[in-house]
N, C-alpha and C. Protein backbone atom coordinates (compact mmCIF):
# COMPACT_ATOMS: atom_id res chain seq x y z
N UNK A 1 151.88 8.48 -196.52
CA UNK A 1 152.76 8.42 -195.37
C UNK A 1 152.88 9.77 -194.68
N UNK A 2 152.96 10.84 -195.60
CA UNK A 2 153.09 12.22 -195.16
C UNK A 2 151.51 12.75 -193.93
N UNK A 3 150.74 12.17 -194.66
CA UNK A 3 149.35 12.64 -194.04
C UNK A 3 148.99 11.74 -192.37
N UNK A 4 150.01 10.44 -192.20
CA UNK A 4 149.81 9.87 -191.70
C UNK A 4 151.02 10.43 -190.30
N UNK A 5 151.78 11.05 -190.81
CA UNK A 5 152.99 11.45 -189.89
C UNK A 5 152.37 12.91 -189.47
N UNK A 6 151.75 13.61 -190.22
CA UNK A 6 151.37 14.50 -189.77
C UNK A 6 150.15 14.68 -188.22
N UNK A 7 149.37 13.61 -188.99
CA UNK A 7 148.19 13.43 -187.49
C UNK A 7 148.49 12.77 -186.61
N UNK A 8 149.92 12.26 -186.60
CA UNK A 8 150.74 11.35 -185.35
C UNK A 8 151.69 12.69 -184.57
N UNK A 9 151.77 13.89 -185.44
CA UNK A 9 152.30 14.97 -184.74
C UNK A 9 151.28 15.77 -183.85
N UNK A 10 150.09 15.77 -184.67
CA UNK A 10 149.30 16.67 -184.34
C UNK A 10 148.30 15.58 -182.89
N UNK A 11 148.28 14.63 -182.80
CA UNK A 11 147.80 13.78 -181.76
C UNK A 11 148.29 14.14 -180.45
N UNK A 12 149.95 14.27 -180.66
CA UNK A 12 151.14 13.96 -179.75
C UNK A 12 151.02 15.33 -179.44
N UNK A 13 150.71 16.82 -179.92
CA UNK A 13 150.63 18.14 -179.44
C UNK A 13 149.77 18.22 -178.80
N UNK A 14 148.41 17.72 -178.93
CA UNK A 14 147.46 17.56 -178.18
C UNK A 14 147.07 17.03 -177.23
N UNK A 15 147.83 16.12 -176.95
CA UNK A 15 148.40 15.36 -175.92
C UNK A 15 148.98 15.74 -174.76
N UNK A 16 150.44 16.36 -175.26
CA UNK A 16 150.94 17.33 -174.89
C UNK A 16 150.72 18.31 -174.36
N UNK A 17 149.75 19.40 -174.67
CA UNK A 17 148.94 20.60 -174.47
C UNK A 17 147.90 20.31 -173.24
N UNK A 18 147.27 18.91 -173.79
CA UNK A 18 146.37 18.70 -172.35
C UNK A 18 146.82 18.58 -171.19
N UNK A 19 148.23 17.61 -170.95
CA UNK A 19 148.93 17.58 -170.31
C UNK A 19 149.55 18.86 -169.18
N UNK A 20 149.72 19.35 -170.33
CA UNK A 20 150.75 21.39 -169.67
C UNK A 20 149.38 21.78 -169.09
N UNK A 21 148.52 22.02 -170.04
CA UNK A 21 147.17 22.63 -169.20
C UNK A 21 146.66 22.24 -167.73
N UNK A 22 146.71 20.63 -167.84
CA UNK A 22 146.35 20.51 -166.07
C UNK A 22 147.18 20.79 -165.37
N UNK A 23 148.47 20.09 -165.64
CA UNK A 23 149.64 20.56 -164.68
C UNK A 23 149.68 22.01 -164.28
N UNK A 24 149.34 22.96 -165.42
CA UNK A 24 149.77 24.36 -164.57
C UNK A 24 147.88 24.80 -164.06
N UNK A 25 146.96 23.86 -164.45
CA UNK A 25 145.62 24.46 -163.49
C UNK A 25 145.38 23.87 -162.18
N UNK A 26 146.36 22.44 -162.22
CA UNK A 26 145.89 21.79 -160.85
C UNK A 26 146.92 22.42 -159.93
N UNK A 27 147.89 23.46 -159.95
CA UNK A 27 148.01 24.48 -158.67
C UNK A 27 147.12 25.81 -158.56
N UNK A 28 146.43 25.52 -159.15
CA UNK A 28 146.12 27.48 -159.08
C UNK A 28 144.53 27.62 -158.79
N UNK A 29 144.29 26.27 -158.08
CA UNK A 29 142.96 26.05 -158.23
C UNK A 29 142.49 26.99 -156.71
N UNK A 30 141.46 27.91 -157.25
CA UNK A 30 141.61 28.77 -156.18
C UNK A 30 139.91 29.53 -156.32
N UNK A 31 139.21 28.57 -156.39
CA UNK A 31 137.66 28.51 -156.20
C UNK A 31 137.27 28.48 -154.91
N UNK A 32 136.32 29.94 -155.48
CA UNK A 32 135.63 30.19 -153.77
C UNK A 32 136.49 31.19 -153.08
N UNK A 33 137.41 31.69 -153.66
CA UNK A 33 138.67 32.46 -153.02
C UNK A 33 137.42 34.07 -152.77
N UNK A 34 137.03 33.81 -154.03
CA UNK A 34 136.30 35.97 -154.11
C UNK A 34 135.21 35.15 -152.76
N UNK A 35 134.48 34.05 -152.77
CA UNK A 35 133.51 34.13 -151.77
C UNK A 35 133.71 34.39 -150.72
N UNK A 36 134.91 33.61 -150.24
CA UNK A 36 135.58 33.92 -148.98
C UNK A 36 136.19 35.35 -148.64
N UNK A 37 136.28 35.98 -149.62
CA UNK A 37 136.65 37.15 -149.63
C UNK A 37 135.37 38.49 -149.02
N UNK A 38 134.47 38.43 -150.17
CA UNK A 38 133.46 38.55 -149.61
C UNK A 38 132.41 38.71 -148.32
N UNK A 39 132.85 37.03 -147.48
CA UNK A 39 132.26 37.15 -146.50
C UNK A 39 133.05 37.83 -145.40
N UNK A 40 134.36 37.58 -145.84
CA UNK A 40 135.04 39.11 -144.81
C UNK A 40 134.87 40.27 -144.52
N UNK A 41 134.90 40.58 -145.74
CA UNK A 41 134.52 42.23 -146.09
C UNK A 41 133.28 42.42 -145.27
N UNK A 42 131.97 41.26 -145.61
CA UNK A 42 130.84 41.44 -144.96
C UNK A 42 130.91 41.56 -143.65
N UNK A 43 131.64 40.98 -143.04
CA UNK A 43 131.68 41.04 -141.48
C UNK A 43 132.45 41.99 -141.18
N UNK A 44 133.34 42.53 -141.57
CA UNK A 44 133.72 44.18 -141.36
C UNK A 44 133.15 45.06 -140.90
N UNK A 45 132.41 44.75 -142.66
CA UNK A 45 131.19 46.29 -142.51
C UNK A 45 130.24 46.11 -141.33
N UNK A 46 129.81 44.60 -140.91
CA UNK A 46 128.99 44.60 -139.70
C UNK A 46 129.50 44.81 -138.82
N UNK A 47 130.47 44.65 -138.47
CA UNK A 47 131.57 44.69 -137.17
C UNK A 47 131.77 46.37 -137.12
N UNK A 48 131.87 47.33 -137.94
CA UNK A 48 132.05 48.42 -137.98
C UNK A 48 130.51 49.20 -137.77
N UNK A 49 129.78 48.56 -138.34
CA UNK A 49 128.14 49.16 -138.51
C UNK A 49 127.74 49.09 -136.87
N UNK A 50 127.87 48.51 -136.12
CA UNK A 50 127.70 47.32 -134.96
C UNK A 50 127.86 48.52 -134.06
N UNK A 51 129.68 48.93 -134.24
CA UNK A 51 130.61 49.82 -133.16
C UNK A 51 129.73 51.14 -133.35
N UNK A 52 129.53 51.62 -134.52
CA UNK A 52 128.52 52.94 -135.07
C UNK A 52 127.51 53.28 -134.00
N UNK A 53 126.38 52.21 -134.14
CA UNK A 53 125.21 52.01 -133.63
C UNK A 53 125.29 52.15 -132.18
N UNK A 54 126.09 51.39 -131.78
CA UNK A 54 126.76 51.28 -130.58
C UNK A 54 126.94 52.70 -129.44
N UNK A 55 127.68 53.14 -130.52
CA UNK A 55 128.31 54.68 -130.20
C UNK A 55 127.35 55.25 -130.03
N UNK A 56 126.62 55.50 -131.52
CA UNK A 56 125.42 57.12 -131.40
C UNK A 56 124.68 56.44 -130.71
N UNK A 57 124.13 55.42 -130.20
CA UNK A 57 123.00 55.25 -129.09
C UNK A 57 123.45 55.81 -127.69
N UNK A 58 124.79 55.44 -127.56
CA UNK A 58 125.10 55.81 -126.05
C UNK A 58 125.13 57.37 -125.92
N UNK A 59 125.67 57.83 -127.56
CA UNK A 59 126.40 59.32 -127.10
C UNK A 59 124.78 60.16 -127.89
N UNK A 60 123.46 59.58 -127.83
CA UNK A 60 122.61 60.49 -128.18
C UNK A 60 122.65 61.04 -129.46
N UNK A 61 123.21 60.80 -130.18
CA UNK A 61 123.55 61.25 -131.57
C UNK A 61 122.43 60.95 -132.34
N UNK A 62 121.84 59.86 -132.71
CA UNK A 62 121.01 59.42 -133.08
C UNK A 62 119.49 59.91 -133.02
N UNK A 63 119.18 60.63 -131.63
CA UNK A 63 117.97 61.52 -130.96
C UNK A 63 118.88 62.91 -131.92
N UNK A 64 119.83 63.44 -131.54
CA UNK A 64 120.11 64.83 -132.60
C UNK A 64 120.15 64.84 -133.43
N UNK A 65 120.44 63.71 -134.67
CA UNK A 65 120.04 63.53 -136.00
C UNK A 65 118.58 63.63 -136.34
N UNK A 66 117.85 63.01 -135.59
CA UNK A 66 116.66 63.07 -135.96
C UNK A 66 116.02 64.33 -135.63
N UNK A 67 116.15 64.65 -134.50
CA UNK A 67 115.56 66.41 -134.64
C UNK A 67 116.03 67.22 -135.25
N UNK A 68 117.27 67.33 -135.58
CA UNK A 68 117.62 68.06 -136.79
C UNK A 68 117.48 68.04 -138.44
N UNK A 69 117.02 66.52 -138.33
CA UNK A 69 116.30 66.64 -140.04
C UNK A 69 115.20 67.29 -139.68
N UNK A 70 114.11 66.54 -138.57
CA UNK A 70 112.66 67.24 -138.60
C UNK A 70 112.46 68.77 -138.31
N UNK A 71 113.75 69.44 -137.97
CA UNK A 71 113.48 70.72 -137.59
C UNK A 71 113.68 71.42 -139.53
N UNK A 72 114.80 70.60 -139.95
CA UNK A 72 115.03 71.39 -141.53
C UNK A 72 113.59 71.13 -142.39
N UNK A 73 113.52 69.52 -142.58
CA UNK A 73 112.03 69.43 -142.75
C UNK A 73 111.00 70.51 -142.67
N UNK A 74 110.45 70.95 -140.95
CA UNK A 74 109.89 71.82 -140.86
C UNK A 74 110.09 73.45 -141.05
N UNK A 75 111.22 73.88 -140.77
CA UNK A 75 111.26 74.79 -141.44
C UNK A 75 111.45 75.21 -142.93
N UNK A 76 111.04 73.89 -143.66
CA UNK A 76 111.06 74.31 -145.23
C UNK A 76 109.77 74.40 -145.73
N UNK A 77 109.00 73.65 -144.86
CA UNK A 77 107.67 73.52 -144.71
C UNK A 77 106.43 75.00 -144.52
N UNK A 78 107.51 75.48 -143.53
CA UNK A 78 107.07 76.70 -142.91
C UNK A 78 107.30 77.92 -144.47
């Protein structure tokens, strides 16, 4: 009787337990959250990369970067 009351406890915890477990996972369900996260961030950095490009093309920056590596270049060369 003892062995028989025991696995009628231990059924009913398990039961129980499965129970608590969905209840507190079926709010928190929050898949795909980092992806979405992610693709924000990504469009940031493009949205910011974008304005960059943007800039040193108009303001020539881009032509003075480059002659100024090739001038260090060459004068290490030299």
């Amino acid at each position: 009787m003892k062995n028989r009351r025991s696995f009628s406890h231990l059924a009913l915890f398990a039961k129980l337990h499965a129970a608590l477990t969905a209840e507190r996972s079926r709010g928190r369900d929050d898949r795909g959250q980092t992806t979405a996260e992610y693709a924000l961030v990504l469009l940031g950095a493009a949205g910011i990369a974008v304005l960059l490009v943007g800039w040193a093309t108009k303001s020539g920056a881009i032509g003075a970067l480059f002659d100024a590596v090739l001038d260090g270049v060459v004068g290490r060369v030299k």
